[in-house]
Protein backbone atom coordinates (compact mmCIF):
# COMPACT_ATOMS: atom_id res chain seq x y z
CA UNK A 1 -8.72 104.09 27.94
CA UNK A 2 -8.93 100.25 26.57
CA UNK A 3 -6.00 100.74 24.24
CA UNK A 4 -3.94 102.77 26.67
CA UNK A 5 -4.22 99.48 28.58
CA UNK A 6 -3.97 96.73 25.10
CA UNK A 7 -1.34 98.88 23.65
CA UNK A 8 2.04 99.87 24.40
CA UNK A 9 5.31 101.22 23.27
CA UNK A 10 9.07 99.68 22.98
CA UNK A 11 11.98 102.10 21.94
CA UNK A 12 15.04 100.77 20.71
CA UNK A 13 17.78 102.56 21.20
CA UNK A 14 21.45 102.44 18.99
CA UNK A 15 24.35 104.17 19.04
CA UNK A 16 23.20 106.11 16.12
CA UNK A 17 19.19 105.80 16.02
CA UNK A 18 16.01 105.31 17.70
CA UNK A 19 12.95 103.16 16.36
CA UNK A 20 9.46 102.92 18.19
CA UNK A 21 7.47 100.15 17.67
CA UNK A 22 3.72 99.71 19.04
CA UNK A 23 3.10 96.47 20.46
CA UNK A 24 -0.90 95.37 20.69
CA UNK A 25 -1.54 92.55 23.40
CA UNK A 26 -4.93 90.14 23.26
CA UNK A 27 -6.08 86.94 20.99
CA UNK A 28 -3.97 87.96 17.85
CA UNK A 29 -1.13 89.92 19.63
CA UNK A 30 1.03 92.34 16.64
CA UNK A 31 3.97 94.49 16.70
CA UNK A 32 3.92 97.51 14.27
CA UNK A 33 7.11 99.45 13.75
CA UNK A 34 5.71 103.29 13.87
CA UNK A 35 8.72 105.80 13.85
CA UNK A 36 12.27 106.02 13.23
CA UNK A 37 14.64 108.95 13.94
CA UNK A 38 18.60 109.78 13.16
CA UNK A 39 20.52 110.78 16.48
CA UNK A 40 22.48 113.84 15.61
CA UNK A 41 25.97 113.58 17.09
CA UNK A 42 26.33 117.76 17.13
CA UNK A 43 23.90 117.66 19.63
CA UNK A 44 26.17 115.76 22.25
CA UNK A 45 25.37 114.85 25.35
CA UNK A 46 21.61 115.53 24.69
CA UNK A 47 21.79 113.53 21.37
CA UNK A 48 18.87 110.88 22.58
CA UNK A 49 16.73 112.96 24.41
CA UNK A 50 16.33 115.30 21.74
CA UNK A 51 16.25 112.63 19.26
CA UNK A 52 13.14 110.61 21.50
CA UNK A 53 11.53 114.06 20.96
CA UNK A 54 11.35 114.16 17.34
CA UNK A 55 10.32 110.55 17.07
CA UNK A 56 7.43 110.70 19.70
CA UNK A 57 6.72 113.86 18.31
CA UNK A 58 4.04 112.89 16.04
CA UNK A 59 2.15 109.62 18.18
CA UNK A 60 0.02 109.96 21.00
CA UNK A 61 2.14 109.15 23.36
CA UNK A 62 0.68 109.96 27.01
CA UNK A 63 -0.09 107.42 29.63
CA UNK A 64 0.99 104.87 27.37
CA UNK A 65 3.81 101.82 28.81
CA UNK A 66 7.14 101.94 27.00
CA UNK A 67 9.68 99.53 27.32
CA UNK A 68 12.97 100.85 26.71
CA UNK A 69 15.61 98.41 24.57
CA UNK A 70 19.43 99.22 24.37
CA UNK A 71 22.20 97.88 22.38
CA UNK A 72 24.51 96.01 24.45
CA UNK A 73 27.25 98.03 23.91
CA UNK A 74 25.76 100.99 25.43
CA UNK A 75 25.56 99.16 28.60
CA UNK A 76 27.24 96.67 30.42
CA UNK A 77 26.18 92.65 31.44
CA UNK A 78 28.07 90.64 33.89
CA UNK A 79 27.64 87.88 36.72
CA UNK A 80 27.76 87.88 40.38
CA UNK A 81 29.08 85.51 43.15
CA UNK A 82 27.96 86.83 46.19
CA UNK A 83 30.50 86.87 48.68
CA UNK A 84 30.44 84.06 51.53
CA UNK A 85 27.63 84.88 54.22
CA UNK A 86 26.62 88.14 52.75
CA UNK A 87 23.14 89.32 53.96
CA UNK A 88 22.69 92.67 53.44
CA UNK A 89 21.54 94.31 50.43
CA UNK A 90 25.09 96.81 50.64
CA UNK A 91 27.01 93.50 50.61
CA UNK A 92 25.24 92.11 47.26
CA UNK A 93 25.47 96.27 45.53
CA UNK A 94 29.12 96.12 46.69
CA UNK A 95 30.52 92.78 44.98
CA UNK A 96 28.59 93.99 41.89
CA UNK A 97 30.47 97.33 42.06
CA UNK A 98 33.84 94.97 42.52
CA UNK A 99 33.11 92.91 39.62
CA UNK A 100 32.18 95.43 37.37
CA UNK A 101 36.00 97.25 38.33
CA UNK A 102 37.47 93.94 37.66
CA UNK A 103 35.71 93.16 34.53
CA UNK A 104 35.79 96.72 32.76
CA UNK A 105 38.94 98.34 34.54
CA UNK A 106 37.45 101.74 36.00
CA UNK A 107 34.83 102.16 38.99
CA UNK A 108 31.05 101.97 38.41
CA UNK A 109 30.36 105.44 39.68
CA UNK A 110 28.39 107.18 36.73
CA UNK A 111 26.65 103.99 35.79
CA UNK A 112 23.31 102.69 37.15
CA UNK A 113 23.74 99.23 38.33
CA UNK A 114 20.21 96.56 38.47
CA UNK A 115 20.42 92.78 39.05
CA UNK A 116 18.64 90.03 39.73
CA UNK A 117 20.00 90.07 43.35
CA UNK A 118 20.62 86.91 45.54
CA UNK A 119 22.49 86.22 48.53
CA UNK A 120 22.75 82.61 47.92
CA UNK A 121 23.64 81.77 44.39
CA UNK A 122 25.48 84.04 41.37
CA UNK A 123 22.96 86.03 39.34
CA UNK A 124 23.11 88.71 35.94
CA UNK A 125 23.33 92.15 36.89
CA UNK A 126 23.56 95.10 33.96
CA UNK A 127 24.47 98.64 34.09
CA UNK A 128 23.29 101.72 32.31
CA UNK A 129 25.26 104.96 31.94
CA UNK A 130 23.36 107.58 34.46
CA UNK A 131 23.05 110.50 31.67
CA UNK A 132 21.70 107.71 29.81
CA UNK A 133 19.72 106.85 32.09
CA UNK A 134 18.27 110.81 33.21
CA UNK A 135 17.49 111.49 29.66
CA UNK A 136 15.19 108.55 29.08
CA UNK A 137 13.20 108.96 32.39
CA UNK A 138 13.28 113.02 31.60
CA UNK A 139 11.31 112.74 28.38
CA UNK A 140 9.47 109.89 29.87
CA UNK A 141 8.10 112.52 32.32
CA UNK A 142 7.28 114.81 29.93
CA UNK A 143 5.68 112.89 27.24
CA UNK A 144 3.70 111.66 30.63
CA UNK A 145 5.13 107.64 29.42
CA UNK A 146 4.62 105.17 32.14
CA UNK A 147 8.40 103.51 31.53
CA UNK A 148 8.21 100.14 32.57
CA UNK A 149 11.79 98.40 31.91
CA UNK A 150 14.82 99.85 30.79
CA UNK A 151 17.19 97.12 29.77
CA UNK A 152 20.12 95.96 27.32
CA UNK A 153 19.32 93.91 24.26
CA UNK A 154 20.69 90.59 25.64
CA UNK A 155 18.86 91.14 29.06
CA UNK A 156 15.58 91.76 26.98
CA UNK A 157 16.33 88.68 24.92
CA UNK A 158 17.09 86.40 28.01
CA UNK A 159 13.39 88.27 29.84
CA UNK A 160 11.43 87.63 26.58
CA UNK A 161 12.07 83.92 26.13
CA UNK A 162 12.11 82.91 29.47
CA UNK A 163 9.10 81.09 29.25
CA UNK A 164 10.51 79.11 26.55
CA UNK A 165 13.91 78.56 28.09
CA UNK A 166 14.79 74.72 28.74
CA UNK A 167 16.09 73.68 32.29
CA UNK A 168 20.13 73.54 32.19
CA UNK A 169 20.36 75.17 28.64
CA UNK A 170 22.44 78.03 27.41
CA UNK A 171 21.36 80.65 25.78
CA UNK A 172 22.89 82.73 23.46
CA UNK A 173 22.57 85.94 21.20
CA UNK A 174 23.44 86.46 17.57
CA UNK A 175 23.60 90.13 16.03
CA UNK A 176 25.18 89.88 13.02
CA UNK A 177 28.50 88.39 14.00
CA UNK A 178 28.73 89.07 17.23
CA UNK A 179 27.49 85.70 19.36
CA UNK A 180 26.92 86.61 23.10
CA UNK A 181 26.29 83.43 25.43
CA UNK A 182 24.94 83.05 29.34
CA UNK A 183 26.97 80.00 30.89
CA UNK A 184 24.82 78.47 33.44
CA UNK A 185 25.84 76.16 35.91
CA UNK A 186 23.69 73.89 38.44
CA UNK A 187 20.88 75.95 36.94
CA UNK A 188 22.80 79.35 37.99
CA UNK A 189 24.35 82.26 35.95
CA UNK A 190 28.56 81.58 35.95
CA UNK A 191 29.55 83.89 32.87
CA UNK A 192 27.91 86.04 30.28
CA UNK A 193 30.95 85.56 26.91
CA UNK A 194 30.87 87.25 23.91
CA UNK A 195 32.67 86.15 20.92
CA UNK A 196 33.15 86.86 17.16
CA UNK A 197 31.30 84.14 14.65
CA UNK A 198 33.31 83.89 11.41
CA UNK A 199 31.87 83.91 8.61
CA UNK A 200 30.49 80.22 7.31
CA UNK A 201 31.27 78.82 10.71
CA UNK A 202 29.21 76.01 11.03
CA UNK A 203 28.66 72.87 13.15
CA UNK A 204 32.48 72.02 14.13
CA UNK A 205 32.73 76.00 15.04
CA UNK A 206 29.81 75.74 17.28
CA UNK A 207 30.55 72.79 19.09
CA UNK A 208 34.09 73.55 20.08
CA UNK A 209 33.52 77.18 21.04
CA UNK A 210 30.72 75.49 23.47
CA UNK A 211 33.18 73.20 24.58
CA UNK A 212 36.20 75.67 25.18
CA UNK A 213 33.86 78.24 27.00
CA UNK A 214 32.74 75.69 28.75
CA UNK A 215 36.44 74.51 30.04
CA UNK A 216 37.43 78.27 30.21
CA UNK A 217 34.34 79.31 32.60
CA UNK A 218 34.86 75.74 35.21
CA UNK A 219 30.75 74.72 33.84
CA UNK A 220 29.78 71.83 32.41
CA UNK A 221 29.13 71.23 29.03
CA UNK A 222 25.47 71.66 28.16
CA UNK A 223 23.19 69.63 26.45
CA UNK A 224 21.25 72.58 24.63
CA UNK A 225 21.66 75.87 23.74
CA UNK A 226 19.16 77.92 22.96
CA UNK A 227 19.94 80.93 20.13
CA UNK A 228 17.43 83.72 19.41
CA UNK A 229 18.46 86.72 16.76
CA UNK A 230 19.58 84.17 13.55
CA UNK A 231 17.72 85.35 10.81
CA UNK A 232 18.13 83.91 7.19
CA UNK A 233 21.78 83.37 6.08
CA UNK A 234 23.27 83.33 9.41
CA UNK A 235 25.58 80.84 9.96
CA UNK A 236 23.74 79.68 13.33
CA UNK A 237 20.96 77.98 11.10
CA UNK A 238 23.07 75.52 10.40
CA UNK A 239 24.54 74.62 14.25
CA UNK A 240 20.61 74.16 14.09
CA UNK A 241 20.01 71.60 11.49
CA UNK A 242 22.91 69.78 11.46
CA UNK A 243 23.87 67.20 13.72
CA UNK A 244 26.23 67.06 16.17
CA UNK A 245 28.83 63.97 17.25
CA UNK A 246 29.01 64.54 21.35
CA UNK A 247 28.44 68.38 21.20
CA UNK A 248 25.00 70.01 22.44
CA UNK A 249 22.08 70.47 20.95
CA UNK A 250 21.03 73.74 19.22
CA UNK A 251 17.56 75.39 19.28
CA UNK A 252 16.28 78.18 17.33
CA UNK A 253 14.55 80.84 18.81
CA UNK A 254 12.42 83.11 16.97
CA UNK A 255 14.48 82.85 13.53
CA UNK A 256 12.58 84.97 11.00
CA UNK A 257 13.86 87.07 8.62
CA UNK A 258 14.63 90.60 10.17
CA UNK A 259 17.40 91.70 7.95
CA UNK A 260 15.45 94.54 6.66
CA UNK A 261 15.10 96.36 9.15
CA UNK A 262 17.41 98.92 10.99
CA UNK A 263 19.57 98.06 13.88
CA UNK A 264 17.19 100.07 16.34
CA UNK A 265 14.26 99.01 14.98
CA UNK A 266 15.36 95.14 15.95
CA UNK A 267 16.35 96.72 19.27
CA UNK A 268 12.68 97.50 19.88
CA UNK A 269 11.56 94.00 18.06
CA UNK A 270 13.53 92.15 20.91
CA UNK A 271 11.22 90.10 23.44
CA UNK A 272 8.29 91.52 22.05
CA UNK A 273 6.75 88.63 20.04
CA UNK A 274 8.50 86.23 22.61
């Protein structure tokens, strides 16, 4: 019973693979990558469920919590002004519906939509593709896993450093060369960007693609950003340790060496040692 309750699960979840990794909580707390499986693309539709069956086929598995990570581009981010004077929940799940048509030019029916919902100030809100979404929960129920959180990579990233996160800072996500950044404004979400790093950018690159976002989104310019996912050789060490003229600061988060490990399995890593 003590290490259902000390230990639990986080699946990471690609486009092509799965990865589990235990995570132990206490004085000393550890991650330990157990399991890795191949999704097999004849199987279709019922490529991850079947593939979360072969890799939780071998671990004890019941009653434990999981904590399910998915690549961003299997899911959607975006922000959220709430329309003037709304006060209904319906009036909050409706300009999130709007948005999302706006943003990704089709309707949000067939995607699962969670936010951080406020009537008074813009907030984050993700979706999840609904077969997505039934196949995790239906092998959740029968492996008997207590699923706890079921969120996109950069939602888990922005979660698991929260308590690290500076006042007024940005933060951003690197994966590999793919930089994704949350904008906030007067301490409040206004855009979630993603952009392409080339390859050496350093210092100048970082400080005017903060400053044209910046212009582009209506925010001020901030005076840190906060990066997590730049492991050794990135190019975002160096917006690190090199100084700036005017431009913001730049804070490392979490910047070991991961490189070795497979795309899901750094799914599973995210927020977990956080």
């Amino acid at each position: 019973m003590l290490e259902r309750l000390t230990h639990s699960y986080r699946i990471g979840v690609a486009p092509d693979g799965l990865a589990l990794l235990e995570r132990t909580r206490g004085l000393r707390p550890r991650s330990r990558l157990l399991a890795e499986a191949r999704m097999d693309a004849a199987d279709g539709g019922a490529a991850v469920g079947n593939g979360l069956r072969r890799l939780l086929a071998e671990v004890p598995a019941a009653g434990r919590a999981v904590t399910v990570v998915l690549a961003d581009e299997l899911a959607r981010i975006w922000h959220v002004a709430p329309p003037r004077g709304a006060s209904r929940m319906a009036d909050l799940e409706a300009a999130a519906a709007l948005r999302f048509q706006g943003l990704f030019g089709a309707p949000a029916a067939g995607w699962k939509i969670s936010a951080d919902w406020d009537a008074d100030r813009p907030f984050l809100a993700a979706a999840v593709p609904a077969p997505l979404l039934a196949s995790l929960q239906e092998v959740a129920l029968e492996q008997r896993l207590h699923l706890v959180d079921i969120a996109p990579r950069f939602v888990a990233a922005l979660n698991g450093w929260r308590k690290l996160r500076r006042p007024g800072a940005w933060f951003a996500q690197v994966e590999g060369a793919v930089l994704t950044l949350a904008v906030f404004d007067a301490g409040a979400p206004a855009a979630v960007r993603t952009a392409l790093v080339p390859a050496g950018a350093g210092r100048d690159w970082f400080e005017a693609h903060i400053a044209r976002e910046a212009l582009l989104v209506g925010a001020g310019e901030p005076a840190l950003v906060q990066v997590c996912g730049a492991g050794e050789g990135h190019p975002a060490r160096a917006w690190a340790c090199q100084a700036g003229g005017t431009g913001p600061a730049c804070m490392l988060l979490g910047a070991g060496d991961d490189s070795r490990l497979s795309g899901a399995a750094r799914l599973a890593a995210t927020g977990s040692a956080a």
